[in-house]
PDB file of N, CA and C in Angstrom:
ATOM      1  N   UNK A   1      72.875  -5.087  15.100  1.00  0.00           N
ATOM      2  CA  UNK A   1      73.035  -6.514  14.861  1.00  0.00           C
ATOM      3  C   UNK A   1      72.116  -7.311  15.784  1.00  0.00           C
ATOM      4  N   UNK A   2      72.275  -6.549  16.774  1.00  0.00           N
ATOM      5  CA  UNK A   2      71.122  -7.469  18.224  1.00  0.00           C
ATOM      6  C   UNK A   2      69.464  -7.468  17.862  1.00  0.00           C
ATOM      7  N   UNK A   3      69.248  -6.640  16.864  1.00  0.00           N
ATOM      8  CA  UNK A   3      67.854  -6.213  16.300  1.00  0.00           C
ATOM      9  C   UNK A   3      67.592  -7.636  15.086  1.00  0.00           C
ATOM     10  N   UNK A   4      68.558  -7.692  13.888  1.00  0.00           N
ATOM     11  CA  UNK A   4      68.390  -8.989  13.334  1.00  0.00           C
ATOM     12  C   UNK A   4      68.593 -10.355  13.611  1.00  0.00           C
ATOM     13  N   UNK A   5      69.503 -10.717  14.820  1.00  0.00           N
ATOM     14  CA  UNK A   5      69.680 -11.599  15.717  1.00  0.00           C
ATOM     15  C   UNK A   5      67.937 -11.624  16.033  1.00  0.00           C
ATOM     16  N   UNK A   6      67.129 -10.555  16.936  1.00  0.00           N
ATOM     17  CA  UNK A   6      66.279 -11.401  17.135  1.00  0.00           C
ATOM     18  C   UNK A   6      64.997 -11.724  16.425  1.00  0.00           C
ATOM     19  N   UNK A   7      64.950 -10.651  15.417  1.00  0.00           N
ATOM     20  CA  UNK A   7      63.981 -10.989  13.783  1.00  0.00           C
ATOM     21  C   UNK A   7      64.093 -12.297  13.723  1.00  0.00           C
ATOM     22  N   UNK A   8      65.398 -12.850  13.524  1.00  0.00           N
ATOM     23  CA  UNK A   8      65.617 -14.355  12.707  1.00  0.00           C
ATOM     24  C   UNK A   8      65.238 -15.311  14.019  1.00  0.00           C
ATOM     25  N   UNK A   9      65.098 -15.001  15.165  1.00  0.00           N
ATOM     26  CA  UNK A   9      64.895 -16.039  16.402  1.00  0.00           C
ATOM     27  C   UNK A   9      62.884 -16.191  16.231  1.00  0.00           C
ATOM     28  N   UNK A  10      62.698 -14.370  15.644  1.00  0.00           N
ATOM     29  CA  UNK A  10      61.128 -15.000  15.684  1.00  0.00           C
ATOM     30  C   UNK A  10      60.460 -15.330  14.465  1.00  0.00           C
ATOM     31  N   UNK A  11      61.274 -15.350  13.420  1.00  0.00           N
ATOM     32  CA  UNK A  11      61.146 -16.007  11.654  1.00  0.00           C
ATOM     33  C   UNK A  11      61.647 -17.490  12.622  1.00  0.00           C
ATOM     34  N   UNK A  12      62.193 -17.912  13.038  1.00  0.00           N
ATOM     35  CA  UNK A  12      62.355 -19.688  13.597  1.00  0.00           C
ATOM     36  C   UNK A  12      61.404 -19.585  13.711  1.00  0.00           C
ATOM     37  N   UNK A  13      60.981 -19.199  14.878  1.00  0.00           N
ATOM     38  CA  UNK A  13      59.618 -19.833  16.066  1.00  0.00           C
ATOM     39  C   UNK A  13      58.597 -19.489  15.277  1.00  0.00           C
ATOM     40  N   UNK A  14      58.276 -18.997  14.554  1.00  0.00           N
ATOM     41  CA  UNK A  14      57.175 -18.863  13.929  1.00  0.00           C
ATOM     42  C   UNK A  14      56.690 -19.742  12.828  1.00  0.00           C
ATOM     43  N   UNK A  15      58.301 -20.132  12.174  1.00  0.00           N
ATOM     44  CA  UNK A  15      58.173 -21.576  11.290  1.00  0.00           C
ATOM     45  C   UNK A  15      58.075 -22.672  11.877  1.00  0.00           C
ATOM     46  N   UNK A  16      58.259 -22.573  13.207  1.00  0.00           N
ATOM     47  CA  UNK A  16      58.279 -24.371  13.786  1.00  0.00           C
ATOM     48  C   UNK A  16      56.980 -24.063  14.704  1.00  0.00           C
ATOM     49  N   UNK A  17      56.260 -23.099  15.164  1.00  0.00           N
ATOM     50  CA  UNK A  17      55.140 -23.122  15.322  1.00  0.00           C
ATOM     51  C   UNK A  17      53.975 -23.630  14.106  1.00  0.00           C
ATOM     52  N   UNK A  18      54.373 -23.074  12.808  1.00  0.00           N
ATOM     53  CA  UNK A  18      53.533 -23.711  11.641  1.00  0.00           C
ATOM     54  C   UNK A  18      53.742 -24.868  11.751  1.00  0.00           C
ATOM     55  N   UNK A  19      54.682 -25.814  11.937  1.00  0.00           N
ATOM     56  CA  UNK A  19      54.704 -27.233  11.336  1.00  0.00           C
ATOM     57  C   UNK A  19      54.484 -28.250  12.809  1.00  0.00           C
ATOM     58  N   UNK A  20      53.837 -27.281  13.994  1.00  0.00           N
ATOM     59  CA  UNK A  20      53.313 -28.095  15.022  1.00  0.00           C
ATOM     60  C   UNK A  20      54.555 -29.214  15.569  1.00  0.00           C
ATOM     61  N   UNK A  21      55.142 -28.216  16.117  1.00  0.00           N
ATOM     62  CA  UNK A  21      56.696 -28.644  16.992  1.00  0.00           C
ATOM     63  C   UNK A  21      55.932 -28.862  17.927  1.00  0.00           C
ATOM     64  N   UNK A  22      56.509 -29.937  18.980  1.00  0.00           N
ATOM     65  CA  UNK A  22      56.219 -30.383  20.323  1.00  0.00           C
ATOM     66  C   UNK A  22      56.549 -29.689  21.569  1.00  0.00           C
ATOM     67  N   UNK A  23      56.692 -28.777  21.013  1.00  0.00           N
ATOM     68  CA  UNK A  23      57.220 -27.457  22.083  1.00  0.00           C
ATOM     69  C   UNK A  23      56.447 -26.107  21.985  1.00  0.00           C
ATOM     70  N   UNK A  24      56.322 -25.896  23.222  1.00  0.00           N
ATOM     71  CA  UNK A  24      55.044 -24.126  23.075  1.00  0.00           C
ATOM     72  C   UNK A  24      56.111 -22.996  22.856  1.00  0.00           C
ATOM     73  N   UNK A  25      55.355 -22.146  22.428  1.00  0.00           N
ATOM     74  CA  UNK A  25      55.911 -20.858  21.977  1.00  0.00           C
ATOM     75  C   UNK A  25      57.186 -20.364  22.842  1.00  0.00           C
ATOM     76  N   UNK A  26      56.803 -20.760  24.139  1.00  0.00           N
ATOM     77  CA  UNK A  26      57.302 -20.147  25.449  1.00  0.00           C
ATOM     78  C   UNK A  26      58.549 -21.090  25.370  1.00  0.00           C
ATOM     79  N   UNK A  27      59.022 -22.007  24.989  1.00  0.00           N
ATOM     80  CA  UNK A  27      59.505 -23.243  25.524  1.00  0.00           C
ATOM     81  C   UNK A  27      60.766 -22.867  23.974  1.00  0.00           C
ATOM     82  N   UNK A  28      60.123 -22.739  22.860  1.00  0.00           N
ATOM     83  CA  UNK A  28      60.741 -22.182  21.736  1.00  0.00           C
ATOM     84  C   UNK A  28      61.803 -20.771  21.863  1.00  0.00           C
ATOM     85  N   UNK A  29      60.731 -20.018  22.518  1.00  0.00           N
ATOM     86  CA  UNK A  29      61.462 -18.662  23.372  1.00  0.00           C
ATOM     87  C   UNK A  29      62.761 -18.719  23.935  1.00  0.00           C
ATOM     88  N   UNK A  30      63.078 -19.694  24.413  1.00  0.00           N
ATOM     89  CA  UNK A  30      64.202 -20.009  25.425  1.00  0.00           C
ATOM     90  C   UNK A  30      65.066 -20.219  24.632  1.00  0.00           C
ATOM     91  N   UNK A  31      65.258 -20.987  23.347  1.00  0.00           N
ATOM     92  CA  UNK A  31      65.726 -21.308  23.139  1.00  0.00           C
ATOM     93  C   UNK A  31      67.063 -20.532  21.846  1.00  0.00           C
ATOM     94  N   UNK A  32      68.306 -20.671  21.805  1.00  0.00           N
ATOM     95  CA  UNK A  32      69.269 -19.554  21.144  1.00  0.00           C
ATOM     96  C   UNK A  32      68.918 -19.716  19.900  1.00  0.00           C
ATOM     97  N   UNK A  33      69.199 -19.015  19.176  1.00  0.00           N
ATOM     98  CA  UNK A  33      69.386 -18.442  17.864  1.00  0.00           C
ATOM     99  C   UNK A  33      69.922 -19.843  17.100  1.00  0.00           C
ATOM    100  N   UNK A  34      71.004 -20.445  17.624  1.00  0.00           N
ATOM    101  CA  UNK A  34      71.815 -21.662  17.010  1.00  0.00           C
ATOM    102  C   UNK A  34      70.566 -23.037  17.347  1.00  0.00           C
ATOM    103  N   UNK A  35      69.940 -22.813  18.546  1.00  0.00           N
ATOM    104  CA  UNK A  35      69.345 -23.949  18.838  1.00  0.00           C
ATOM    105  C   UNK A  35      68.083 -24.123  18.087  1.00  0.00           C
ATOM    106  N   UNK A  36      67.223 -23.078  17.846  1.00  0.00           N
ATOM    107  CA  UNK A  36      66.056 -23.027  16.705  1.00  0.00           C
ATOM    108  C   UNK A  36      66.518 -23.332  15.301  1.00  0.00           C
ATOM    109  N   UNK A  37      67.555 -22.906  14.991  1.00  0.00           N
ATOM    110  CA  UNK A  37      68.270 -23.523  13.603  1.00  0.00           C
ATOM    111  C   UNK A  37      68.410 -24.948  13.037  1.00  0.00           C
ATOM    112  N   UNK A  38      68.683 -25.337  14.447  1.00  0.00           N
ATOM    113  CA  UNK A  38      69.082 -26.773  14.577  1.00  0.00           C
ATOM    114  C   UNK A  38      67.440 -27.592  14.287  1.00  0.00           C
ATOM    115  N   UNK A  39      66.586 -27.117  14.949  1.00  0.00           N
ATOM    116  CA  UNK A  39      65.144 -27.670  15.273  1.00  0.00           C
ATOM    117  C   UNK A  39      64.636 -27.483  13.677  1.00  0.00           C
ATOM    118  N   UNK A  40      64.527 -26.752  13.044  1.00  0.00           N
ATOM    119  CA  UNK A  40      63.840 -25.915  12.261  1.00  0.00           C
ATOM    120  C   UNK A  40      64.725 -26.762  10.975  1.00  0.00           C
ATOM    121  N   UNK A  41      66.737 -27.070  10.680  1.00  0.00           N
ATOM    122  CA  UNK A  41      66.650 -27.595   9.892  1.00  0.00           C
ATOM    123  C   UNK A  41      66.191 -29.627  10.119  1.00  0.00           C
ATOM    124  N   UNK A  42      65.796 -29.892  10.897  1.00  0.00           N
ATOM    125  CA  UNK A  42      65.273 -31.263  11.420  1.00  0.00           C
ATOM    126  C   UNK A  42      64.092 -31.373  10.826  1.00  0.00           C
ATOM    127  N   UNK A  43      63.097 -30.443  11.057  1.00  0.00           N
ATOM    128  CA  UNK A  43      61.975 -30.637  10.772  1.00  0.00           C
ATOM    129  C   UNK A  43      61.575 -30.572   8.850  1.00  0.00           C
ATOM    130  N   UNK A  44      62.936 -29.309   8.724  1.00  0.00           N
ATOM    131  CA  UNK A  44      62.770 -29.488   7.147  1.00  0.00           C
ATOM    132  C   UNK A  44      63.726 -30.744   6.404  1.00  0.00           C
ATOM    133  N   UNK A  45      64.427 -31.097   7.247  1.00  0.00           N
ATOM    134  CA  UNK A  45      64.705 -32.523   6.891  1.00  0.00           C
ATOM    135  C   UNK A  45      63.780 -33.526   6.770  1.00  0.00           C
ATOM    136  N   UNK A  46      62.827 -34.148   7.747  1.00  0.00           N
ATOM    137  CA  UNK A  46      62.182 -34.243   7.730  1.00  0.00           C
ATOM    138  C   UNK A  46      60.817 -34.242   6.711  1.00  0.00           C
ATOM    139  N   UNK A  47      60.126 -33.424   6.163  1.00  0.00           N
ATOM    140  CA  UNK A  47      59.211 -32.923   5.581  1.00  0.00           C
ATOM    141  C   UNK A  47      59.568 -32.703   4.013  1.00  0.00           C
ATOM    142  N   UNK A  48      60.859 -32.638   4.111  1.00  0.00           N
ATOM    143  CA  UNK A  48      61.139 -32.133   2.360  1.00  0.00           C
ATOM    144  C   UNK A  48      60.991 -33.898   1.465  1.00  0.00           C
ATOM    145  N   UNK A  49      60.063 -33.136   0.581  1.00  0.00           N
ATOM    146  CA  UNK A  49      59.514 -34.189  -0.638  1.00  0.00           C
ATOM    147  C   UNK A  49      61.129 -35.333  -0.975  1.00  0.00           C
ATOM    148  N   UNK A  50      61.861 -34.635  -0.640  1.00  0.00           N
ATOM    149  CA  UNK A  50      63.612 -34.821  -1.732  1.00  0.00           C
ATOM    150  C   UNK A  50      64.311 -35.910  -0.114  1.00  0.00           C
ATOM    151  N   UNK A  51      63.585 -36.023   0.938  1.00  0.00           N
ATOM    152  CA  UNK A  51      64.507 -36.395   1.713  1.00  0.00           C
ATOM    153  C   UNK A  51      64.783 -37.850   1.972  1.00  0.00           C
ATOM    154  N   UNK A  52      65.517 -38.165   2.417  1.00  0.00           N
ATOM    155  CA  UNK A  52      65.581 -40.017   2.580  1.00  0.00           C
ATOM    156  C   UNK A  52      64.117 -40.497   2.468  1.00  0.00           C
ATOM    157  N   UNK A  53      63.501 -39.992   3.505  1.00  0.00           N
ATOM    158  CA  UNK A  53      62.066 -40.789   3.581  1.00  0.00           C
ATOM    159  C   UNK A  53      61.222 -40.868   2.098  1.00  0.00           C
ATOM    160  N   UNK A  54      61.184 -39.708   1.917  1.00  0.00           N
ATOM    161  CA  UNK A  54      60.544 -39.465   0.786  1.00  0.00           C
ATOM    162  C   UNK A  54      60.487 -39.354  -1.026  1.00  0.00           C
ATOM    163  N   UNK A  55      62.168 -39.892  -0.827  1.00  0.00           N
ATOM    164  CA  UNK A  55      62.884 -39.601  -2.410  1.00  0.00           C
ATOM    165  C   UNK A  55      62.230 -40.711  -2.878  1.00  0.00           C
ATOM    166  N   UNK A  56      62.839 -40.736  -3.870  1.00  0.00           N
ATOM    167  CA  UNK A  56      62.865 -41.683  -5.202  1.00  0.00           C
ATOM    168  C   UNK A  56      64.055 -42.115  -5.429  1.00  0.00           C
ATOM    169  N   UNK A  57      64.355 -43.730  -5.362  1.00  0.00           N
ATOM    170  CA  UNK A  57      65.156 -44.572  -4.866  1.00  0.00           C
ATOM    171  C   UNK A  57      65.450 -45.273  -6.150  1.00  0.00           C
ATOM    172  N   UNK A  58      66.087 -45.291  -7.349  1.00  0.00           N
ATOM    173  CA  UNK A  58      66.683 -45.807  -8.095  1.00  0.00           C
ATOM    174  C   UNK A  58      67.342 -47.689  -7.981  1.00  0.00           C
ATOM    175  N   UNK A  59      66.816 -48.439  -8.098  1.00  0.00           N
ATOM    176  CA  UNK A  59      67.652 -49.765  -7.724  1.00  0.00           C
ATOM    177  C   UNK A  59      67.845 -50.409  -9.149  1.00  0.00           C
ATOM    178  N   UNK A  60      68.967 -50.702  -9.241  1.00  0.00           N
ATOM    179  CA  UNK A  60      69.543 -52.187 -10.277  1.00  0.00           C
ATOM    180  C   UNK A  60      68.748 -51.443 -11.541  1.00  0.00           C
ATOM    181  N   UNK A  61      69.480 -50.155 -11.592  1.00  0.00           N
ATOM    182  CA  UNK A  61      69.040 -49.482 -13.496  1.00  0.00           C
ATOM    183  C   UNK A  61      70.271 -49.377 -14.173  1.00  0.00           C
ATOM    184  N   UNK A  62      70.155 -49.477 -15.527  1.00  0.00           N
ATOM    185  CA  UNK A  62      71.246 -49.473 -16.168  1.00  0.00           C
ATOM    186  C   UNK A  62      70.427 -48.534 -17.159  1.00  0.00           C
ATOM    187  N   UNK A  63      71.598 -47.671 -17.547  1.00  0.00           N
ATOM    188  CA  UNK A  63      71.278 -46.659 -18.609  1.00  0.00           C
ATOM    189  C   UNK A  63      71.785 -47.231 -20.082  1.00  0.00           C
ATOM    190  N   UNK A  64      71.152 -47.406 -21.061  1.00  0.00           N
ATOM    191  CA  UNK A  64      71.487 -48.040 -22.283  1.00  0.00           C
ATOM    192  C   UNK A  64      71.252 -46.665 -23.396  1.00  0.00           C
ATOM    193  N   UNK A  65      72.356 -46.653 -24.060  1.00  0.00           N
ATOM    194  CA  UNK A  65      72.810 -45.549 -24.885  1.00  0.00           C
ATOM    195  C   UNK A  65      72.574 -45.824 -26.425  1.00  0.00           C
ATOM    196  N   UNK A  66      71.955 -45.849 -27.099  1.00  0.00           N
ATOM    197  CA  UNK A  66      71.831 -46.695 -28.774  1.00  0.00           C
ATOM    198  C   UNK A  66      72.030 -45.634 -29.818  1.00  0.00           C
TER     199      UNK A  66
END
């Protein structure tokens, strides 16, 4: 279990190294299993086409049925 625990710590750091986190590799390193999760879903918050920033915002539509 301690072997995929740390696969998935360096599948994080390796995704938040792609998307140019403000933190070095080393600094990522430190950090737990729960805490890269946390970073990693931020950034895909962040970045996803679908997210607040970036959706498609519906105002004052009415659907008409004929």
């Amino acid at each position: 279990m301690r072997k995929g625990v740390e696969e998935k710590r360096k599948e994080l750091i390796y995704k938040l190294m792609i998307y140019h986190v403000n933190k070095s590799e080393e600094q990522l390193s430190k950090l737990s299993l729960t805490e890269l999760a946390i970073e990693y879903k931020k950034i895909q918050t962040d970045c996803h086409p679908h997210s607040d920033a970036g959706s498609i915002h519906w105002i004052n539509t009415k659907c008409k049925v004929e």
